[in-house]
Each structure stands twice: as structure tokens, then as C-alpha cells.
C-alpha atoms as a PDB file:
ATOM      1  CA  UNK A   1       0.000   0.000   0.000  1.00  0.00           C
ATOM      2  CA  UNK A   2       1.035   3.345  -1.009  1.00  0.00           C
ATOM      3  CA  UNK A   3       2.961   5.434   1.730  1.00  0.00           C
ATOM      4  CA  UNK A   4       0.838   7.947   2.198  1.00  0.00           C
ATOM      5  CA  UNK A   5      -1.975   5.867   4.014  1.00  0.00           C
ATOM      6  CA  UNK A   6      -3.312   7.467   7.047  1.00  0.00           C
ATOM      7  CA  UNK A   7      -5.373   4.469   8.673  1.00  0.00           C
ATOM      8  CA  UNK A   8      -6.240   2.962  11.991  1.00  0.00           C
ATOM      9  CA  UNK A   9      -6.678  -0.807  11.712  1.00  0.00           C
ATOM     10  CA  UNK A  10      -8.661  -2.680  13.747  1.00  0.00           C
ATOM     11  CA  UNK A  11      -9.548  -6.241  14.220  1.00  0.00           C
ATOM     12  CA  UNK A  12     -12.707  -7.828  12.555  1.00  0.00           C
ATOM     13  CA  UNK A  13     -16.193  -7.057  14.025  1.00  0.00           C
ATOM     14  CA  UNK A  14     -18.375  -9.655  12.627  1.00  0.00           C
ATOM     15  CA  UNK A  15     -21.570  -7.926  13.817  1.00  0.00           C
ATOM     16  CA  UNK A  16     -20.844  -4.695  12.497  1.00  0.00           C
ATOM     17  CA  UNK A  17     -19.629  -5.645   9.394  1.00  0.00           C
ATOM     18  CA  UNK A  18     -21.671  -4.126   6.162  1.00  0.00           C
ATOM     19  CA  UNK A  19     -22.603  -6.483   3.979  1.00  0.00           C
ATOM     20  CA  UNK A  20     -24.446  -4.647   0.594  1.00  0.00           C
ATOM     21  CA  UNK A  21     -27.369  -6.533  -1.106  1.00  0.00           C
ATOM     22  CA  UNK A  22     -26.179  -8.745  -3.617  1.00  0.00           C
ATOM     23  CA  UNK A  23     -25.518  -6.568  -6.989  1.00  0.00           C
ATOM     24  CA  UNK A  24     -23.546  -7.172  -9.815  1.00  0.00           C
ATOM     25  CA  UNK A  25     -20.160  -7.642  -9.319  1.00  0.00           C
ATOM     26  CA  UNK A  26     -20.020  -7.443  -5.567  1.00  0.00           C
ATOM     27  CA  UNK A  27     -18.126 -10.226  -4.532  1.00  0.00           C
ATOM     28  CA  UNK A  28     -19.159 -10.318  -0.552  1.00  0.00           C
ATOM     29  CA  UNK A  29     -22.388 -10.788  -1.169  1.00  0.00           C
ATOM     30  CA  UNK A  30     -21.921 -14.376  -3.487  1.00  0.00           C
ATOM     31  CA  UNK A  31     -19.916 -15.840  -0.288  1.00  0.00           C
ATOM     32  CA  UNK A  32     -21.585 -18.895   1.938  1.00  0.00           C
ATOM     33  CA  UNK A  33     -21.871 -18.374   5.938  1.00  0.00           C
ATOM     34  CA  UNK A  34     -18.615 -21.180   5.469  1.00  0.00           C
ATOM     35  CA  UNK A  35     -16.742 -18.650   2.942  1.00  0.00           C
ATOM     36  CA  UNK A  36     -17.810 -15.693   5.031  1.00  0.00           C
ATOM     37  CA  UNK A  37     -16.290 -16.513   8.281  1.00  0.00           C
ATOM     38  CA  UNK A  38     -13.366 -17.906   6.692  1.00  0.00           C
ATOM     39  CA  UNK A  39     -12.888 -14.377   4.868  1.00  0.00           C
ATOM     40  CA  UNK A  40     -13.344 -12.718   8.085  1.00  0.00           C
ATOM     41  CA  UNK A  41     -10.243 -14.720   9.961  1.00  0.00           C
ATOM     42  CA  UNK A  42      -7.748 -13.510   7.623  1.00  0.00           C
ATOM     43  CA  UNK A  43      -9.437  -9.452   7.364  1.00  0.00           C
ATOM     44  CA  UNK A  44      -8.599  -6.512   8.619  1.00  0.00           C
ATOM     45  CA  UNK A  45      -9.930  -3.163   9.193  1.00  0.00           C
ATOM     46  CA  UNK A  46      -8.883   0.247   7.830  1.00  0.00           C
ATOM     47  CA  UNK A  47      -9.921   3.735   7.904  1.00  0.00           C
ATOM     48  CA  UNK A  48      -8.498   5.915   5.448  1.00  0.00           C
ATOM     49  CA  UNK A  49      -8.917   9.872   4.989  1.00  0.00           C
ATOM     50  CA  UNK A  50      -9.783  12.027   1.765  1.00  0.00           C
ATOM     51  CA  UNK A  51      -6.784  11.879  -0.474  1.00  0.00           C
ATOM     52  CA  UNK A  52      -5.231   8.685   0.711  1.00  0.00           C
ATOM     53  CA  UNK A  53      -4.241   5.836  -1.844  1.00  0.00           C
ATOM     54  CA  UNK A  54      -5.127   2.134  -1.483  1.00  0.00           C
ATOM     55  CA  UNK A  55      -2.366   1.488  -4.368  1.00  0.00           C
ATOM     56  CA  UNK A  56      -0.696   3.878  -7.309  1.00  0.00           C
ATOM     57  CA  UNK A  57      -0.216   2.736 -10.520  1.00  0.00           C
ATOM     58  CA  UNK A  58       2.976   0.687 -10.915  1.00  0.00           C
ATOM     59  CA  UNK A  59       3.019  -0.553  -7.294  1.00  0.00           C
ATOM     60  CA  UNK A  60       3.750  -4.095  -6.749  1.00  0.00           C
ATOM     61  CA  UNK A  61       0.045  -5.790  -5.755  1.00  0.00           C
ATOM     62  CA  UNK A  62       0.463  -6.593  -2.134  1.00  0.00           C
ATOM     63  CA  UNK A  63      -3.159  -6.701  -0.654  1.00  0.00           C
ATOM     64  CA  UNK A  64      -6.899  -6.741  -1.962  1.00  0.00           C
ATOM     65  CA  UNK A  65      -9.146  -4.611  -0.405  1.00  0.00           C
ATOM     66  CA  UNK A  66     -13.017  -4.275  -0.255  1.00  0.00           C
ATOM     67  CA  UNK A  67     -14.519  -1.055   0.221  1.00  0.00           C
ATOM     68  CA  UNK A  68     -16.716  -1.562   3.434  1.00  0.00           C
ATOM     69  CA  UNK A  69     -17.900   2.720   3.299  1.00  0.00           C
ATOM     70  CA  UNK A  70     -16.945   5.972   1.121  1.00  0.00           C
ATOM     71  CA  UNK A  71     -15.968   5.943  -1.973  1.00  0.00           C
ATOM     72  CA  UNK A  72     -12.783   5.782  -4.030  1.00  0.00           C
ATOM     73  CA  UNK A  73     -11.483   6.839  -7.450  1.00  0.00           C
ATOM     74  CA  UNK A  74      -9.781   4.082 -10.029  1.00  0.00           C
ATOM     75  CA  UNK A  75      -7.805   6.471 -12.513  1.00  0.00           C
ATOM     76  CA  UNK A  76      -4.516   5.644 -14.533  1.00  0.00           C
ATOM     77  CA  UNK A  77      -1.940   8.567 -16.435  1.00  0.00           C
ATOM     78  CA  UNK A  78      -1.463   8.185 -20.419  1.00  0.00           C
ATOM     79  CA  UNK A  79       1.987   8.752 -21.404  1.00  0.00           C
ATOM     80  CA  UNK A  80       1.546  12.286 -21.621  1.00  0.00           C
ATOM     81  CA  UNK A  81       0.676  13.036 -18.176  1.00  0.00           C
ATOM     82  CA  UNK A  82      -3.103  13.313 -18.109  1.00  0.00           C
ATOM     83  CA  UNK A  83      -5.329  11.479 -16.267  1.00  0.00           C
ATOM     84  CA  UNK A  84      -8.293   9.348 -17.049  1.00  0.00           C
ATOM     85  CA  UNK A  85     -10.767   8.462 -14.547  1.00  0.00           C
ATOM     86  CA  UNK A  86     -11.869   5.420 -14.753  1.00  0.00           C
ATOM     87  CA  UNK A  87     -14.359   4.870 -11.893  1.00  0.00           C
ATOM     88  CA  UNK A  88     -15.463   5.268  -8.894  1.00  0.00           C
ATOM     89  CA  UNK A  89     -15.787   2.745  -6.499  1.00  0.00           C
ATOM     90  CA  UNK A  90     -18.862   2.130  -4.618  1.00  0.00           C
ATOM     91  CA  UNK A  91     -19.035  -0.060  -0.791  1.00  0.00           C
ATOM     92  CA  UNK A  92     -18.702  -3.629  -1.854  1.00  0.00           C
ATOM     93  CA  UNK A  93     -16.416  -3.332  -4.429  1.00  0.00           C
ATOM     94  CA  UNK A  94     -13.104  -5.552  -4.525  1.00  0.00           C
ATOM     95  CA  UNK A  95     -10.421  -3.156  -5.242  1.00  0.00           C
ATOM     96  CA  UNK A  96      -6.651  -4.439  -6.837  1.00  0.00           C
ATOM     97  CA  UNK A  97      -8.604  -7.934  -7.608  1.00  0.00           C
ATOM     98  CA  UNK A  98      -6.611  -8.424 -10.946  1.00  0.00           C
ATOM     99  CA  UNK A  99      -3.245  -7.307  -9.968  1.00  0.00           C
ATOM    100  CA  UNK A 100      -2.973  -9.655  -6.965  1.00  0.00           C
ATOM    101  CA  UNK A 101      -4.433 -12.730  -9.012  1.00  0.00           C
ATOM    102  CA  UNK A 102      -1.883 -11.860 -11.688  1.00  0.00           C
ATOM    103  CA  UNK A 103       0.643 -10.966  -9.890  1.00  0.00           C
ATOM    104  CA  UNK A 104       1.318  -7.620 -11.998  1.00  0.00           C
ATOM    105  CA  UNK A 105       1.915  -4.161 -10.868  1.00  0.00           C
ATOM    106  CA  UNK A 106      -1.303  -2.337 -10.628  1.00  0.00           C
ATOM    107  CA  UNK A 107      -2.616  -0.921 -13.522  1.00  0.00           C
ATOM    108  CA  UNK A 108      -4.484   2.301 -11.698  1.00  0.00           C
ATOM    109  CA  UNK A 109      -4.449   4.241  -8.906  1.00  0.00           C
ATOM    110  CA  UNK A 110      -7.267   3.783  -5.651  1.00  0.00           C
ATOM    111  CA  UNK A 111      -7.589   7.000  -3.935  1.00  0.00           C
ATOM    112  CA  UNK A 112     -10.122   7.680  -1.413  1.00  0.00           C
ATOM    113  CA  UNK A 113     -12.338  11.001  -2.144  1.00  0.00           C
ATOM    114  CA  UNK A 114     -14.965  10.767   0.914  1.00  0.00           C
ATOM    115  CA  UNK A 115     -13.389   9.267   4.734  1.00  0.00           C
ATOM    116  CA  UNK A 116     -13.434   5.363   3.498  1.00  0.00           C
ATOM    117  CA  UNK A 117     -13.393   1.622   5.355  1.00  0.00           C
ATOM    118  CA  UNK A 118     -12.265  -0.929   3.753  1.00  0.00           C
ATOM    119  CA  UNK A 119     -11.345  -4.645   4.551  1.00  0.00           C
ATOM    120  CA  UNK A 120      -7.962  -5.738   3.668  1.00  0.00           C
ATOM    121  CA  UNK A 121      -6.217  -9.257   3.223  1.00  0.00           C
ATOM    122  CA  UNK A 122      -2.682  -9.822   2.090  1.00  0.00           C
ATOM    123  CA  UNK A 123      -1.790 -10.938  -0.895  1.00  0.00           C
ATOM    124  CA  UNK A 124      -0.442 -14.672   0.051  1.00  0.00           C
ATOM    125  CA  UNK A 125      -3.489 -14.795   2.333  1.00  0.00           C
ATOM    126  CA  UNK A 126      -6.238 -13.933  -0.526  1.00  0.00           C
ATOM    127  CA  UNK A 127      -4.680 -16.664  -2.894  1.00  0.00           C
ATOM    128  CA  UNK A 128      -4.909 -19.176  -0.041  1.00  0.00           C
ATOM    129  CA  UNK A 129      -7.940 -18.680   0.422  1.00  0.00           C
ATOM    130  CA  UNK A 130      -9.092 -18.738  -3.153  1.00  0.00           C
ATOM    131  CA  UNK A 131      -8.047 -22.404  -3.377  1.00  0.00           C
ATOM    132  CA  UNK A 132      -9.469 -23.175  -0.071  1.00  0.00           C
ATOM    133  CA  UNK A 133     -12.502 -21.892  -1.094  1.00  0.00           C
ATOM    134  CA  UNK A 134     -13.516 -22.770  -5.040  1.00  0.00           C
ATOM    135  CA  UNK A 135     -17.088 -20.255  -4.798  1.00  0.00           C
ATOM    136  CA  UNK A 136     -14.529 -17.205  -3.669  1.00  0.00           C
ATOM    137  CA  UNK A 137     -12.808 -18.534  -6.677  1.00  0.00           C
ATOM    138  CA  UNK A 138     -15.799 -18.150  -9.162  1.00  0.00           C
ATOM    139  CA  UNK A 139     -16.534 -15.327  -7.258  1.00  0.00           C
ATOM    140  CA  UNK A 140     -13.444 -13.584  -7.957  1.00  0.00           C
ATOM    141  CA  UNK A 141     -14.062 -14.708 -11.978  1.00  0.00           C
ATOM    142  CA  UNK A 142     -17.114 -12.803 -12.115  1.00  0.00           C
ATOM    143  CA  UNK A 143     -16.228 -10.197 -10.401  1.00  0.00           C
ATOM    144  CA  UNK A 144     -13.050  -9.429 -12.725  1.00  0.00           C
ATOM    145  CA  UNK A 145     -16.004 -10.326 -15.858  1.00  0.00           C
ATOM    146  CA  UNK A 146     -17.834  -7.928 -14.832  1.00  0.00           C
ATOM    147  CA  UNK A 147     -14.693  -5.164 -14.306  1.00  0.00           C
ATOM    148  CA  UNK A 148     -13.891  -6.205 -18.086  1.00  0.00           C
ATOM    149  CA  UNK A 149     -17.666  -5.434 -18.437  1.00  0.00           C
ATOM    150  CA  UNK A 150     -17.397  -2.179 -17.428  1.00  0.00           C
ATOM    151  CA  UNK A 151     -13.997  -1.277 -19.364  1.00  0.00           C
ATOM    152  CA  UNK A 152     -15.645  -2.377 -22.668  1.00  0.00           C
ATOM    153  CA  UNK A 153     -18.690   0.633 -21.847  1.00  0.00           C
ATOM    154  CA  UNK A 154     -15.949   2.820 -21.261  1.00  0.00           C
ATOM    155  CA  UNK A 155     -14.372   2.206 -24.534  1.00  0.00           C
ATOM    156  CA  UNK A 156     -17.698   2.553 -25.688  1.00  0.00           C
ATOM    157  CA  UNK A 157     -18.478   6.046 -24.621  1.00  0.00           C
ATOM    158  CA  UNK A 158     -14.594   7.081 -25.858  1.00  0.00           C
ATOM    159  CA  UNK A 159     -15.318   5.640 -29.084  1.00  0.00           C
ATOM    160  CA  UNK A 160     -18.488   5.720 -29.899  1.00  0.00           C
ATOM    161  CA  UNK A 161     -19.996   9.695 -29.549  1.00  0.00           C
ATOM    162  CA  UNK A 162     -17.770  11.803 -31.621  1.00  0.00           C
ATOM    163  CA  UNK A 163     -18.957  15.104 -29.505  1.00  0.00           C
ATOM    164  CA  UNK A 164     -18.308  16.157 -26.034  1.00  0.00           C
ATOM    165  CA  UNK A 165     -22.244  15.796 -25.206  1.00  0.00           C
ATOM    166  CA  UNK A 166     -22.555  12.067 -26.434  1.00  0.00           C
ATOM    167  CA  UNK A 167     -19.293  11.162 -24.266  1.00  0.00           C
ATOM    168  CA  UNK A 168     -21.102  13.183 -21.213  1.00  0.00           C
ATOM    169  CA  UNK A 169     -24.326  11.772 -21.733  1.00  0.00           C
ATOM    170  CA  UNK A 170     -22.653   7.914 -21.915  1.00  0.00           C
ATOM    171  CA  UNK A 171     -21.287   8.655 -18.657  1.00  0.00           C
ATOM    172  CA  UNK A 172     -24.757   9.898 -16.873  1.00  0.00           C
ATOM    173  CA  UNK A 173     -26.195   6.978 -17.928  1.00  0.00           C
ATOM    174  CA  UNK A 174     -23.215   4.824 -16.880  1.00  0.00           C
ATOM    175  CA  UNK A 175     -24.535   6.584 -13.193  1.00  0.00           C
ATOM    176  CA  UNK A 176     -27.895   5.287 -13.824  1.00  0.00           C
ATOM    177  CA  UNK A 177     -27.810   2.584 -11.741  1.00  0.00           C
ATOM    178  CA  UNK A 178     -26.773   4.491  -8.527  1.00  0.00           C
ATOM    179  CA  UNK A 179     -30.013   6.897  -9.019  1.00  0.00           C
ATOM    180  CA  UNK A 180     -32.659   7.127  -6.857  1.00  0.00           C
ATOM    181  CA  UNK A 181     -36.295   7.664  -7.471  1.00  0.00           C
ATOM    182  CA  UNK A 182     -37.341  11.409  -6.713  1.00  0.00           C
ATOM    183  CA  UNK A 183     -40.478  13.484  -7.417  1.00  0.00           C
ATOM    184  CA  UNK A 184     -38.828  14.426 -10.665  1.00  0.00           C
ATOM    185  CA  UNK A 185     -36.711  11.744 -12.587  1.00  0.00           C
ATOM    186  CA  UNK A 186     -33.796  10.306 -11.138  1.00  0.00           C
ATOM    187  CA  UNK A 187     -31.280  11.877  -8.693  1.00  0.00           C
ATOM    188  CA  UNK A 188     -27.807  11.088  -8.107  1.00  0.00           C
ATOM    189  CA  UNK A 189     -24.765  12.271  -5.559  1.00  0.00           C
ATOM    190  CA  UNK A 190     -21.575  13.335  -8.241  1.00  0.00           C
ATOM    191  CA  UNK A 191     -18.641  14.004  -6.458  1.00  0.00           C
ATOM    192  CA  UNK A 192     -16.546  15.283  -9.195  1.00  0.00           C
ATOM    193  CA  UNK A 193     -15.662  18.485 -10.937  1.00  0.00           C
ATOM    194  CA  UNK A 194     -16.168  19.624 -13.764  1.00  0.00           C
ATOM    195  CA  UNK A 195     -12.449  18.770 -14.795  1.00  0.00           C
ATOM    196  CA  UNK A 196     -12.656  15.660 -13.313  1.00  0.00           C
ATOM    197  CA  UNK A 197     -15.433  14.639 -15.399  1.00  0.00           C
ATOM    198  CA  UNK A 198     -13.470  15.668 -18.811  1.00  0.00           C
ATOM    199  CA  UNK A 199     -10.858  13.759 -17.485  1.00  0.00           C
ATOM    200  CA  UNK A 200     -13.376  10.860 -17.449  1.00  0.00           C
ATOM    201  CA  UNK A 201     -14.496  11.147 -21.168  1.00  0.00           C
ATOM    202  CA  UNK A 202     -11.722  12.923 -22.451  1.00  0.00           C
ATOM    203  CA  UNK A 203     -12.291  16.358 -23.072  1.00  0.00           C
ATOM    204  CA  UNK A 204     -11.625  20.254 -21.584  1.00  0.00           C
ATOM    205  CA  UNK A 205     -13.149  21.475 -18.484  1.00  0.00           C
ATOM    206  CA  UNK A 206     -14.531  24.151 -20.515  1.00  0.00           C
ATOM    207  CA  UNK A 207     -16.162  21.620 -22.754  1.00  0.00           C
ATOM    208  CA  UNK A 208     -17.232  19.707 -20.078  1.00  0.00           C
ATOM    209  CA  UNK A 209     -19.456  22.951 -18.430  1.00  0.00           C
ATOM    210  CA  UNK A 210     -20.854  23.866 -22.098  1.00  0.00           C
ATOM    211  CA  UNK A 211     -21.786  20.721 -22.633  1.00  0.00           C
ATOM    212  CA  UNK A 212     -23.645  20.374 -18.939  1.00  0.00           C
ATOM    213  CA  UNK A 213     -25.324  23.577 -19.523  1.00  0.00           C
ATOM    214  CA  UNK A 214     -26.893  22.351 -22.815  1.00  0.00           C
ATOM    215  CA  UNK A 215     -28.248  19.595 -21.496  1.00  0.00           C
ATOM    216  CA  UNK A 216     -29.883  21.654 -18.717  1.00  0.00           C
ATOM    217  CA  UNK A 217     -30.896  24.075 -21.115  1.00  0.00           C
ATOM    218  CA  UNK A 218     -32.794  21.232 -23.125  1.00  0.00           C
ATOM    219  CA  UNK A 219     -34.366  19.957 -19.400  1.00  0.00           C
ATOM    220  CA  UNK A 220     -32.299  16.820 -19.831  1.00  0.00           C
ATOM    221  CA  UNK A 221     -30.984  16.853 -16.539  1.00  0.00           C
ATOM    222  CA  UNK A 222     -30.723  19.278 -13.341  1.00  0.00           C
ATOM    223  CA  UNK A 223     -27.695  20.439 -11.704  1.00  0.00           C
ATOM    224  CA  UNK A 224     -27.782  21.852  -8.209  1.00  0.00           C
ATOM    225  CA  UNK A 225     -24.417  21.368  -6.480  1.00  0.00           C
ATOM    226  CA  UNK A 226     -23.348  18.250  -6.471  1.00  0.00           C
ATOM    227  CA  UNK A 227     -27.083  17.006  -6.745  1.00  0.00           C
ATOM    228  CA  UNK A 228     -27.719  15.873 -10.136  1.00  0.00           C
ATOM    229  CA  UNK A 229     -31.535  14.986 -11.895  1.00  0.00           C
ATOM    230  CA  UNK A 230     -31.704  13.255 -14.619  1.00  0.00           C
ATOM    231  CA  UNK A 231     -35.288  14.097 -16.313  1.00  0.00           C
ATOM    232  CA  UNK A 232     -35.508  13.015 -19.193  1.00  0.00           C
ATOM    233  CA  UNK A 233     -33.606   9.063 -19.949  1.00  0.00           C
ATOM    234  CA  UNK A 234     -34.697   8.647 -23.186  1.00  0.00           C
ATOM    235  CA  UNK A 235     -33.262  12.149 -24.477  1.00  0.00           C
ATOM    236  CA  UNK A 236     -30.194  11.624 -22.538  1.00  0.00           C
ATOM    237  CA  UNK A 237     -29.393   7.815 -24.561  1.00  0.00           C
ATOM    238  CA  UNK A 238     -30.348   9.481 -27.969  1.00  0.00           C
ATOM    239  CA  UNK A 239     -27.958  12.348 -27.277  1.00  0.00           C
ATOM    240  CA  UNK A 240     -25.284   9.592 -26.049  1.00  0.00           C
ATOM    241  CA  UNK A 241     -25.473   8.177 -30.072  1.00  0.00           C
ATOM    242  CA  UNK A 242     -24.403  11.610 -31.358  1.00  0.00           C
END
């Protein structure tokens, strides 16, 4: 783990321990009552701050980790120097997954943006208890399926929408399925800028806020803060096409 970490571990607390409702990709939540205790033996707790890092990209894979509360950003550099965001991490996801199966130095960087708790497991430990355990094992499978999933719609809204507005509008419905009902479309909780959302489909800050305020011209979506509405889905996936 990177050596900027701020964190107070602690030792497993099996009743206070979150387990999320089984969604896609969420690898806790596939685990038998068998699977589960034996993943909490070999856990630990964390508590991280805003701005710490899990991993960077390049470091040597040395734990996984499973984000128990906050979120945290996945991003990687091109060889220029910018940065792409690739995603950000919700509680139940399995963070550094493919770097410790593979043993390969990770290909992004984890860092926290809201206070965070994760569960960690060393490296050595994780792959023990993969062949111990052949559901963590399938679990593990889908759970990297689904993170090649999710690359592939990436690609998708990159490569696919030739304008700044069809790359945003890929991305807001990418968000879709963290939405909640309201008394006016869906609503939403972005904690990014506007320059960190160009640096998630490519394009200028400045692009990025035109391209926002057309869409809330048009009554696509609503903007207040870091509140965002989406009211109108079926505008937003034809503008996604353009």
C-alpha cells in the first residue's frame, strides 16, 4: 500500500460488518456463511482519509481490499501526463482484484475522495484462500467479468460519440444505476468536478461545463451542487449516439 496511508486498523467485528445486497459484481455478497467466516479470519480493518491511496499505478500488488464505506477513485496517467478516470468505487467493491491474481503491478491508482473503510487481506493470504474456497474462486471470476464489463462501456463512450455531449451523456447513464427515485426523474450524488469529469471522457473542463449547460438548457438533466436529476432518460441515450 502506497505510503501515504493514514489508517487505523482494527480487528474484525463480525456484527458490524456491512454487507451490501447482492448486486452485480459485488463479490461479498456471493460468499456462503462457510466462505464468510473464513474471509473474516484472515481481514482486517482500515480507515483511510480524503486523499489517501489504497495502491498507485505501478506498485507491486500486495493486498486486496473491499470497500466496506466511502468511496474511491480508479484512474490511470497516459503517457503524456493526463489522467483518465476510470471509476469510482462504490461499498462492496473488490479493489486491486486483478493485480494480486496476476501478480502484476497495478494498472491504476485507488484514492479515497470521501473518509473510506475498507477490509484488507494480504496478498499470500487472498490466494490461499481462493483455493481453499472454489465459490470465492468463481466469485473472484465474475467479479473481474464484470470489471472487463465495465472497461468495454468505457471504450464505448470514448469511441463511440464523436462530440463532447454524447461522451457526457454515456457517462450519466453509466450513473444510472446508482439513481434514486425522486419526485422528478432520477437523482444522483456526483462528487466530481467539472475537470474531473473531462478527465473521465476525455475532453476540456470548458467543454465539459458547455456541454452540462446544454443539457440543462434542453431539461435533460438538473444540476444543483453536487445534486444531479436526470429528467428526461430517453433524451439523454439518444444524445449519447451523437
Amino acid at each position: 500500500m502506497a505510503e501515504n496511508r493514514v489508517s487505523n486498523i482494527e480487528a474484525p467485528a463480525h456484527v458490524q460488518f456491512f454487507a451490501p445486497e447482492r448486486l452485480p459484481g459485488e463479490f461479498l455478497s456471493s460468499l456462503g456463511v462457510q466462505a464468510m467466516s473464513d474471509f473474516f479470519s484472515i481481514e482486517m480493518r482500515m480507515t483511510l482519509p480524503a486523499g489517501a491511496n489504497l495502491y498507485r499505478e505501478g506498485d507491486a500488488p500486495s493486498e486486496v481490499y473491499v470497500l466496506l464505506d466511502g468511496n474511491v477513485r480508479i484512474s490511470f496517467d497516459s503517457n503524456s501526463g493526463r489522467r483518465f478516470i476510470f471509476k469510482t468505487a462504490k461499498p462492496g467493491g473488490v479493489l486491486g482484484l486483478a493485480s494480486v491474481v496476476t501478480g502484476r503491478p497495478h494498472a491504476t491508482t485507488a484514492e479515497v475522495i470521501f473518509p473510506a473503510r475498507v477490509s484488507t487481506i494480504r496478498r499470500r493470504d487472498f490466494l490461499a484462500f481462493l483455493q481453499r474456497r472454489p465459490e470465492a474462486t468463481w466469485a473472484a471470476m465474475r467479479e473481474i467479468g464484470f470489471e472487463s464489463e465495465r472497461a468495454y462501456g468505457r471504450l464505448r463512450t470514448m469511441g463511440l460519440s464523436n462530440s463532447v455531449c454524447g461522451r457526457l451523456a454515456r457517462l450519466i447513464l453509466e450513473w444510472t444505476s446508482f439513481a434514486q427515485g425522486a419526485k422528478r426523474g432520477r437523482q444522483l450524488h456526483v462528487p466530481m468536478t467539472h475537470c474531473e469529469i473531462g478527465d473521465s471522457i476525455g475532453a476540456s473542463r470548458e467543454s465539459v461545463t458547455r456541454a452540462i449547460s446544454d443539457l440543462q438548457r434542453d431539461r435533460v438533466i438538473e444540476v444543483h451542487g453536487a445534486l444531479l436529476t436526470i429528467l428526461n432518460t430517453d433524451e439523454l441515450e439518444v444524445r449519447s449516439l451523437k
